[in-house]
PDB file of N, CA and C in Angstrom:
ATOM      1  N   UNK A   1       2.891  -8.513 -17.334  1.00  0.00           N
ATOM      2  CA  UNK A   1       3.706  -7.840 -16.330  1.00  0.00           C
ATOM      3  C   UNK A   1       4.085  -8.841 -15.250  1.00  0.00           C
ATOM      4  N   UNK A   2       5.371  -9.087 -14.999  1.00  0.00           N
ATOM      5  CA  UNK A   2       5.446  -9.557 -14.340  1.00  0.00           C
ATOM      6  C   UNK A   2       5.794  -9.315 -12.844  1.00  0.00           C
ATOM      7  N   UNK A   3       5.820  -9.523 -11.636  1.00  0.00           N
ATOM      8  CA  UNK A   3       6.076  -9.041 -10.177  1.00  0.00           C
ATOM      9  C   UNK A   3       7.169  -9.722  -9.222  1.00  0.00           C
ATOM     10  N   UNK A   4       8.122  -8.835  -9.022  1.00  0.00           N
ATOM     11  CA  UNK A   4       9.455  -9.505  -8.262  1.00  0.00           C
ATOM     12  C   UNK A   4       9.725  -9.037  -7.174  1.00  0.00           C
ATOM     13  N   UNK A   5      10.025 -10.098  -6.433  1.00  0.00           N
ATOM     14  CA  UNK A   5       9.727  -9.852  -4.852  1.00  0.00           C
ATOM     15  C   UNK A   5      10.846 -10.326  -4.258  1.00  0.00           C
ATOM     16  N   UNK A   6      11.932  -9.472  -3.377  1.00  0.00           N
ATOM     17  CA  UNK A   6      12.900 -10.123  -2.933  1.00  0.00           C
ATOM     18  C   UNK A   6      12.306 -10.877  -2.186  1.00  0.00           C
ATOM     19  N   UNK A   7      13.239 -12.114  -1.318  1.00  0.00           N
ATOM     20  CA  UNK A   7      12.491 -13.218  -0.622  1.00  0.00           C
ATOM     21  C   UNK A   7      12.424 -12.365   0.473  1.00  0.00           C
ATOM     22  N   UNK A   8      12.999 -11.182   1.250  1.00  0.00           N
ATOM     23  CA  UNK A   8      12.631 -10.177   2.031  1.00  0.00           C
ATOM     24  C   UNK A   8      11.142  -9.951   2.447  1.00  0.00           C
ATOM     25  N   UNK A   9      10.606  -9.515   0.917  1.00  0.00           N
ATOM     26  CA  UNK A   9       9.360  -8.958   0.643  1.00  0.00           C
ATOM     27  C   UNK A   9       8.518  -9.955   0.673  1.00  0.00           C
ATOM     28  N   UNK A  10       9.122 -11.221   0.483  1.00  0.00           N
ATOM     29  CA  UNK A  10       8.440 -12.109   0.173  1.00  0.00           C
ATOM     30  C   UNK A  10       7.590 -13.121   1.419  1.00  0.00           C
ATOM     31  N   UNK A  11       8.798 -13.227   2.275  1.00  0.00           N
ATOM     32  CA  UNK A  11       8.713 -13.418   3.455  1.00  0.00           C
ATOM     33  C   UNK A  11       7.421 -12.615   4.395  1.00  0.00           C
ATOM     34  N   UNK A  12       8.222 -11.015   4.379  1.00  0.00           N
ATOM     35  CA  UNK A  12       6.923 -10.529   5.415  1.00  0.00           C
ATOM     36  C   UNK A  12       5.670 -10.345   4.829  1.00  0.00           C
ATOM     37  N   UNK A  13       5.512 -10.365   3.629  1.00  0.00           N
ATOM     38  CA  UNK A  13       3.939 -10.386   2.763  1.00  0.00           C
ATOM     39  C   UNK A  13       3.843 -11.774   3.555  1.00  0.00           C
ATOM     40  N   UNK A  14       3.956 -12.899   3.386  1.00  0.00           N
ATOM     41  CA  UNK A  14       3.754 -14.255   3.670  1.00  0.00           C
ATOM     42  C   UNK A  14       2.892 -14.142   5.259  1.00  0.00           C
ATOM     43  N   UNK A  15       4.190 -13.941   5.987  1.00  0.00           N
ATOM     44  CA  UNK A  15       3.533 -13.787   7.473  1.00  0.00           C
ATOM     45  C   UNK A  15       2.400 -12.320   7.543  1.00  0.00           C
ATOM     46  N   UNK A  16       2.368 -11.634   7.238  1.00  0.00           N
ATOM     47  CA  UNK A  16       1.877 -10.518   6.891  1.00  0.00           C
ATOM     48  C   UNK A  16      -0.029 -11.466   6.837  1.00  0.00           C
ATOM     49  N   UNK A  17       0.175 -11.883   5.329  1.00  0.00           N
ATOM     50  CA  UNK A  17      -1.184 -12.935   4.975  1.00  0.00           C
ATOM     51  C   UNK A  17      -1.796 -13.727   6.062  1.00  0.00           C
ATOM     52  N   UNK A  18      -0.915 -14.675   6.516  1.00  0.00           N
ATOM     53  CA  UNK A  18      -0.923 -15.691   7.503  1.00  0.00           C
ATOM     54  C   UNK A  18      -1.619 -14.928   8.799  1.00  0.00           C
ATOM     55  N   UNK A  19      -1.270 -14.017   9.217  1.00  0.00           N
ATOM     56  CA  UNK A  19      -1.576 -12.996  10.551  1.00  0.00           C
ATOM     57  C   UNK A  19      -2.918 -12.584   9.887  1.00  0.00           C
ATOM     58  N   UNK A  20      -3.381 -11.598   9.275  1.00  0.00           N
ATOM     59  CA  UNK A  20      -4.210 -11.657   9.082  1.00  0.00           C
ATOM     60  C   UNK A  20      -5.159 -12.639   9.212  1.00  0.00           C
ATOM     61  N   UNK A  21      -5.141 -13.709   7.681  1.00  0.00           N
ATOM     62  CA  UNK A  21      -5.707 -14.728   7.712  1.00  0.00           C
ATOM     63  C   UNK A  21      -6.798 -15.751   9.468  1.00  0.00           C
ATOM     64  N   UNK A  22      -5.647 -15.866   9.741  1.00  0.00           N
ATOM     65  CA  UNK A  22      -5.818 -15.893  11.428  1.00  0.00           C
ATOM     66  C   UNK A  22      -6.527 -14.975  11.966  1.00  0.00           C
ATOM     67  N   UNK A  23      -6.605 -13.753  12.079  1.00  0.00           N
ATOM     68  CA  UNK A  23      -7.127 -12.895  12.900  1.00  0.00           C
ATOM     69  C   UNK A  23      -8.750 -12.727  12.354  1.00  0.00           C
ATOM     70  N   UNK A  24      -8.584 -12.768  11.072  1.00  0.00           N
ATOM     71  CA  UNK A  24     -10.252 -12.819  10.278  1.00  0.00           C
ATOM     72  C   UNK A  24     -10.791 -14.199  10.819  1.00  0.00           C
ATOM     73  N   UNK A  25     -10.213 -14.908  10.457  1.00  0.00           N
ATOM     74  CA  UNK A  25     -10.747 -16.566  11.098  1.00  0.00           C
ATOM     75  C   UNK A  25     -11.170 -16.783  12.293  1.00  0.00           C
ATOM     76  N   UNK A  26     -10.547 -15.971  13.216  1.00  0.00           N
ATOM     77  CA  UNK A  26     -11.054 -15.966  15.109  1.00  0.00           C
ATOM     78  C   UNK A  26     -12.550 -15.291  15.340  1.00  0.00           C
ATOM     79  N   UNK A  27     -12.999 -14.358  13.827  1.00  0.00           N
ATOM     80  CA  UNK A  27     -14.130 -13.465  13.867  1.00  0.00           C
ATOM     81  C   UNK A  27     -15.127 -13.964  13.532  1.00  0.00           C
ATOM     82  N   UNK A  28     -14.998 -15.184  12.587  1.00  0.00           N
ATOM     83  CA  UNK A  28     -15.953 -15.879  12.117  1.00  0.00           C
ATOM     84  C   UNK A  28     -16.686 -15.493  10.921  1.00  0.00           C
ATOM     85  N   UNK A  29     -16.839 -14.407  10.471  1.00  0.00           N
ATOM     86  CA  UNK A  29     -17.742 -13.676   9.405  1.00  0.00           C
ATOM     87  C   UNK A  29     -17.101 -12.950   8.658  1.00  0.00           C
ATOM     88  N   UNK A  30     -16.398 -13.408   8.538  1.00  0.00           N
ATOM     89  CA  UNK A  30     -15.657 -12.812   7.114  1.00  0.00           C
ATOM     90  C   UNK A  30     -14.754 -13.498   5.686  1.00  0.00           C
ATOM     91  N   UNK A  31     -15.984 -14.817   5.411  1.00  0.00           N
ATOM     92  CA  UNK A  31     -16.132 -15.460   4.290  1.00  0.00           C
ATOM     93  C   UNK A  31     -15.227 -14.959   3.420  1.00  0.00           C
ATOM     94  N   UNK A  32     -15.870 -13.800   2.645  1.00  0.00           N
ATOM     95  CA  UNK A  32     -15.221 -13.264   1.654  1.00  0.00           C
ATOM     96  C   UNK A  32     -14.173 -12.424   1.594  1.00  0.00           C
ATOM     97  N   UNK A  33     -13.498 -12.051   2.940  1.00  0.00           N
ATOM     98  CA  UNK A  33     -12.047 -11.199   3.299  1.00  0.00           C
ATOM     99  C   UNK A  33     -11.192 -12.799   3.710  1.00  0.00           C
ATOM    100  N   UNK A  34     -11.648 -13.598   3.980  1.00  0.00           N
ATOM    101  CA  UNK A  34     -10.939 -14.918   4.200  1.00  0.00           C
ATOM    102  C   UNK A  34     -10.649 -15.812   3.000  1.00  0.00           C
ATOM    103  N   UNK A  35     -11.336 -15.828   1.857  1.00  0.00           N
ATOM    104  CA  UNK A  35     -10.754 -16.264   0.569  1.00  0.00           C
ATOM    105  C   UNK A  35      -9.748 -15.414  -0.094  1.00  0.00           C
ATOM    106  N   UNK A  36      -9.948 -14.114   0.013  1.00  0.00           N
ATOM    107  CA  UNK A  36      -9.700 -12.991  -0.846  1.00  0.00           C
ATOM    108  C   UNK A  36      -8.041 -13.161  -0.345  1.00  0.00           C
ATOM    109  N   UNK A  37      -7.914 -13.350   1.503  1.00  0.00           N
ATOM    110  CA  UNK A  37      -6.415 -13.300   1.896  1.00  0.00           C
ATOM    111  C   UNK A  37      -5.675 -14.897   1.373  1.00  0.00           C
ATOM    112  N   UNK A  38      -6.587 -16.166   1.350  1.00  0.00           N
ATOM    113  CA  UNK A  38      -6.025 -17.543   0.502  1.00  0.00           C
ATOM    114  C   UNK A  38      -5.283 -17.461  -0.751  1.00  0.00           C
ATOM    115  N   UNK A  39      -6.245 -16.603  -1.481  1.00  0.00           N
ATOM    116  CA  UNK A  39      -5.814 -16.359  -3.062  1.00  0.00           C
ATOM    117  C   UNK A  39      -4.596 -15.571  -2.849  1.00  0.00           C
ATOM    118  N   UNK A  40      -4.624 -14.374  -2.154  1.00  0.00           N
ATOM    119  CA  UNK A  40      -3.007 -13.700  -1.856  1.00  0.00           C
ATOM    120  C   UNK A  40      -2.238 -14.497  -1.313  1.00  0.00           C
ATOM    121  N   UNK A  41      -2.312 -15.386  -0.910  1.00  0.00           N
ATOM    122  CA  UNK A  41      -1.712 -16.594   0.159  1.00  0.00           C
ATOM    123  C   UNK A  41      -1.048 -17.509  -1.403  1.00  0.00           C
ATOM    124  N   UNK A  42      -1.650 -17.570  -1.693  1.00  0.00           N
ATOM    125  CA  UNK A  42      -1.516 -18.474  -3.251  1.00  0.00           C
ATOM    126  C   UNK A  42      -0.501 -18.346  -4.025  1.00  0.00           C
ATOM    127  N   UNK A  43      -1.041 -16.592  -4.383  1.00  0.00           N
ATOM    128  CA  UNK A  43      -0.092 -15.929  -5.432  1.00  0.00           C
ATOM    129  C   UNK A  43       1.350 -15.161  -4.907  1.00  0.00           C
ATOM    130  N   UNK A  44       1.591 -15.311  -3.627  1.00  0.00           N
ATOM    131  CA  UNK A  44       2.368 -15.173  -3.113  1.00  0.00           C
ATOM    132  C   UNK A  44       3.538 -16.804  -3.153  1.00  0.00           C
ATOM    133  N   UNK A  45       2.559 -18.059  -3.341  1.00  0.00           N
ATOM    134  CA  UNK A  45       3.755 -19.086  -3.141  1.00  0.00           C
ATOM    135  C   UNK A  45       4.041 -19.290  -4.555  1.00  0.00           C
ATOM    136  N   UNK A  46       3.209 -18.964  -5.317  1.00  0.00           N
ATOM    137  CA  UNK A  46       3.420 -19.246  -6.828  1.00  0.00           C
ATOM    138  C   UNK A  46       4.757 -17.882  -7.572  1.00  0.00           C
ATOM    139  N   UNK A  47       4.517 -16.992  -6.730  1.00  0.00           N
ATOM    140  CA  UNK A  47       5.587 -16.072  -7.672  1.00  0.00           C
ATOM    141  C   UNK A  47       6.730 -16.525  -6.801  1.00  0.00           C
ATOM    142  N   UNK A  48       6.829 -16.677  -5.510  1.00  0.00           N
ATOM    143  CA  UNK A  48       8.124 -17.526  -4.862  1.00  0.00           C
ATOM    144  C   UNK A  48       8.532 -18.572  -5.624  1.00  0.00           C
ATOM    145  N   UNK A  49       7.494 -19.396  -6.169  1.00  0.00           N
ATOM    146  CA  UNK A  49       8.448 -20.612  -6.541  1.00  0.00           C
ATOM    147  C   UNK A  49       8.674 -20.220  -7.740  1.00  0.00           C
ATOM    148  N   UNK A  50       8.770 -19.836  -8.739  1.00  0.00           N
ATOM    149  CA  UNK A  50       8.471 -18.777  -9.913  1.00  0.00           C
ATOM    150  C   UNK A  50       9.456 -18.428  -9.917  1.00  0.00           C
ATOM    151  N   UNK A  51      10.699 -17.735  -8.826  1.00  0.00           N
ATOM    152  CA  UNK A  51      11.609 -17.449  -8.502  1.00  0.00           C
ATOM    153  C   UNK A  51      12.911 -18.317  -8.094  1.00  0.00           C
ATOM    154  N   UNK A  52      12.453 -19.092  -7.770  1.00  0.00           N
ATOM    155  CA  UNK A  52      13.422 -20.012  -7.694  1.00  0.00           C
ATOM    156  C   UNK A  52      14.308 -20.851  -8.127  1.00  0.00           C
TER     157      UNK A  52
END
């Protein structure tokens, strides 16, 4: 299955991750909600470029 994301969608998922990401990181303890948002961070640049 594959997943298509206008660059719209693509975009505010991105900053969406990033914000998060950041906001877990200022807390300090949240190891495993802080990889979990990388890997979405990931598979978010991989189906972008995927697209391109």
């Amino acid at each position: 299955m594959s997943i298509k994301l206008t660059e719209s969608d693509y975009l505010d998922l991105k900053i969406l991750v990033e914000e998060t990401l950041d906001n877990v990181e200022s807390m300090c303890s949240f190891d495993e909600s802080i990889s979990n948002l990388e890997q979405m961070q990931e598979i978010l640049e991989r189906v972008n470029h995927s697209h391109q």
